[in-house]
C-alpha atoms as a PDB file:
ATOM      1  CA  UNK A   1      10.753  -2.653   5.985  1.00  0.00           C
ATOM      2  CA  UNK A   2       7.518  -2.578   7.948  1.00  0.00           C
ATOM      3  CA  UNK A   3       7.041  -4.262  10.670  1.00  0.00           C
ATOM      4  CA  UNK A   4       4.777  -4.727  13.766  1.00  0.00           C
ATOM      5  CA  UNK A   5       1.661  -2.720  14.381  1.00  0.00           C
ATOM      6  CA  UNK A   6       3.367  -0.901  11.626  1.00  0.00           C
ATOM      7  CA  UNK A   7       2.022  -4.192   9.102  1.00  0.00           C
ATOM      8  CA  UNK A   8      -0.885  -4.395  11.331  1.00  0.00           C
ATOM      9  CA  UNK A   9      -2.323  -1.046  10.433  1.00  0.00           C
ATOM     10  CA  UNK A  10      -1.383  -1.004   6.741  1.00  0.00           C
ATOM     11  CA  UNK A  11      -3.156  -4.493   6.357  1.00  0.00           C
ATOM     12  CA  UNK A  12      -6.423  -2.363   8.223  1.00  0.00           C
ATOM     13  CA  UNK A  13      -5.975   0.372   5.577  1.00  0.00           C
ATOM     14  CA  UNK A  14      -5.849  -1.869   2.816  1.00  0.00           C
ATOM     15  CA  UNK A  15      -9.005  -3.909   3.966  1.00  0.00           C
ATOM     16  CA  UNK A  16     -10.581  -0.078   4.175  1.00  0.00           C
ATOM     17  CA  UNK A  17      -9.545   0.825   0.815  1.00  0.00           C
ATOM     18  CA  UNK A  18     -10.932  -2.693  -0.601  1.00  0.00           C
ATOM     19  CA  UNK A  19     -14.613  -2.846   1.073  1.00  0.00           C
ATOM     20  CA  UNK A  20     -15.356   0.983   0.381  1.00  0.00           C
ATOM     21  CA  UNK A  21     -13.922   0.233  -3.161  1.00  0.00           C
ATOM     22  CA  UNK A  22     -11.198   3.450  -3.561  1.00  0.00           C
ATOM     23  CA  UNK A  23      -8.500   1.708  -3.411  1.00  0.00           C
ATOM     24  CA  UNK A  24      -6.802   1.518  -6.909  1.00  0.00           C
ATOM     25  CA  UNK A  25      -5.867  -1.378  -8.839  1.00  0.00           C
ATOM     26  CA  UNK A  26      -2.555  -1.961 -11.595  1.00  0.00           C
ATOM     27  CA  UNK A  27      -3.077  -4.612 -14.598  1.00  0.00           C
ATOM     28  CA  UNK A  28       0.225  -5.127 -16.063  1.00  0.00           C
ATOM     29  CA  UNK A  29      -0.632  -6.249 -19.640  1.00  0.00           C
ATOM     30  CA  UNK A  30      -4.154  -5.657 -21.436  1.00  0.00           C
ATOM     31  CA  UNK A  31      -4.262  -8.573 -23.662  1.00  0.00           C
ATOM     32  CA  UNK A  32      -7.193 -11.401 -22.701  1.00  0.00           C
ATOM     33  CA  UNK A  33      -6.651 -11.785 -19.458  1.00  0.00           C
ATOM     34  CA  UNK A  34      -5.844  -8.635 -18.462  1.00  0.00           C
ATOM     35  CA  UNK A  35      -8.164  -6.630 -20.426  1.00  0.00           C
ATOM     36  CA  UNK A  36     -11.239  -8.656 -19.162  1.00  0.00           C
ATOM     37  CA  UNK A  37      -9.968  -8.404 -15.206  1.00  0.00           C
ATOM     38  CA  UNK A  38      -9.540  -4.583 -15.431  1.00  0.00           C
ATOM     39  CA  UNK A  39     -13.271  -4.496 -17.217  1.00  0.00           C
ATOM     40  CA  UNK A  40     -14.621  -6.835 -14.010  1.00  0.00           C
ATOM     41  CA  UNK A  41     -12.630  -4.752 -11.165  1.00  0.00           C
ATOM     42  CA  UNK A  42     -14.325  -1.517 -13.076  1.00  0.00           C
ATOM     43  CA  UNK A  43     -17.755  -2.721 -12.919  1.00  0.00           C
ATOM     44  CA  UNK A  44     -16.863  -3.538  -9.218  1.00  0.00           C
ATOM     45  CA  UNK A  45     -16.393   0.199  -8.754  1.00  0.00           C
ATOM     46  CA  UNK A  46     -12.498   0.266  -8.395  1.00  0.00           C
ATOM     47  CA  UNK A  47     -10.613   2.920 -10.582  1.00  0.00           C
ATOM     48  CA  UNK A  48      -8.309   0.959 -12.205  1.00  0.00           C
ATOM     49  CA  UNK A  49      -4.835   1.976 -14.044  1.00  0.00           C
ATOM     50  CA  UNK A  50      -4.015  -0.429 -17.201  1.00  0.00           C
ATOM     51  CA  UNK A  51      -0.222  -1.184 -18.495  1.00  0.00           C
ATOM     52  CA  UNK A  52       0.326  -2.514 -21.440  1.00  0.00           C
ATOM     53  CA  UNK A  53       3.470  -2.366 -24.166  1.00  0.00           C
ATOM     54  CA  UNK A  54       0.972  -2.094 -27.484  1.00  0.00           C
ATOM     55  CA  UNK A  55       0.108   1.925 -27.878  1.00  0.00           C
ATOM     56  CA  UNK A  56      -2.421   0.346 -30.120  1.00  0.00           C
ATOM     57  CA  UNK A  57      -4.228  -1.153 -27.391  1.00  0.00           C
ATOM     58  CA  UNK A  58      -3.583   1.875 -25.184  1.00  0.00           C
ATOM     59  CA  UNK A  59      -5.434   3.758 -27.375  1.00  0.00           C
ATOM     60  CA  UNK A  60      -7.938   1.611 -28.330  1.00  0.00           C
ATOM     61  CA  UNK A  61      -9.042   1.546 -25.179  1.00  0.00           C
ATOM     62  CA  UNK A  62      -8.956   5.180 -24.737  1.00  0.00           C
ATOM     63  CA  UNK A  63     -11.892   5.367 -27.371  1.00  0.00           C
ATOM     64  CA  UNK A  64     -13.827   2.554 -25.767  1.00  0.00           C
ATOM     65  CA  UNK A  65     -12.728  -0.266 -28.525  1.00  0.00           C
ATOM     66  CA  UNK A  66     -12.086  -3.520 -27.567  1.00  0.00           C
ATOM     67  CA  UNK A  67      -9.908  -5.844 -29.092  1.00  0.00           C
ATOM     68  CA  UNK A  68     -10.870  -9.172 -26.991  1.00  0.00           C
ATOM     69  CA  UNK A  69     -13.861 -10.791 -28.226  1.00  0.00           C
ATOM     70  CA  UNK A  70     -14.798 -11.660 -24.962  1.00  0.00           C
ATOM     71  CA  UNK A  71     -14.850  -7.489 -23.951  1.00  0.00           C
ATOM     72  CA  UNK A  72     -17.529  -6.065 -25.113  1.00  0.00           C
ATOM     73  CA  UNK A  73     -17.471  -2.658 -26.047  1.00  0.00           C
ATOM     74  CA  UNK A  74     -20.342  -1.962 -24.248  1.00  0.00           C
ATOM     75  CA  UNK A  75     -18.712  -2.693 -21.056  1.00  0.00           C
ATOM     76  CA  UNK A  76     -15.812  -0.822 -21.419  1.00  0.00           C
ATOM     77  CA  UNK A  77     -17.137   2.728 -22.677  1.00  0.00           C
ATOM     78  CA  UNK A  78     -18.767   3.580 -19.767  1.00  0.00           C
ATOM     79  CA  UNK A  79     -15.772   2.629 -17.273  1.00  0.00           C
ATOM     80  CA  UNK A  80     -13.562   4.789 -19.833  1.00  0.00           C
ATOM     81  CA  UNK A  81     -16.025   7.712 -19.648  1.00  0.00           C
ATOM     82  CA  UNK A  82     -16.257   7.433 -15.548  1.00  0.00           C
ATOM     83  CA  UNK A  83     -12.621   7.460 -15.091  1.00  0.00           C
ATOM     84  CA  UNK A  84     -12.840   4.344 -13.926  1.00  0.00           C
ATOM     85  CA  UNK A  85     -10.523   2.455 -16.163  1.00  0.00           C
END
């Protein structure tokens, strides 16, 4: 457990990591909700690491398809090819 200035300076990292956007984001579950917060913390600049059970949607999003109609797959092929998501 951390504790003290310990908490102190990991809530100063973290504050770091989130203005000068590297630190890295986990979405557990890439269906609507998911797949549409992981697009919007991409454009933000984060790099961000998506989970999901579906290998179909793992993949599809590997080749810069999206399966929301509310992602467009204009919006996700770039983040794809900059490593971003």
């Amino acid at each position: 457990m951390v504790e003290g200035e310990d908490v102190s300076r990991h809530r100063e990292v973290l504050q770091e990591k989130i203005v000068s956007r590297t630190a890295e984001v986990a979405v557990i579950g890439l269906g609507y909700v998911g797949l549409a917060l992981a697009v919007e913390l991409g454009d933000a600049g984060y790099r961000v690491t998506g989970f999901d059970l579906s290998p179909e949607r793992v993949d599809a999003i590997r080749r810069g398809e999206s399966y929301v109609p509310d992602v467009k797959a204009s919006d996700l092929v770039p983040l794809v090819e900059a490593g971003l998501l």
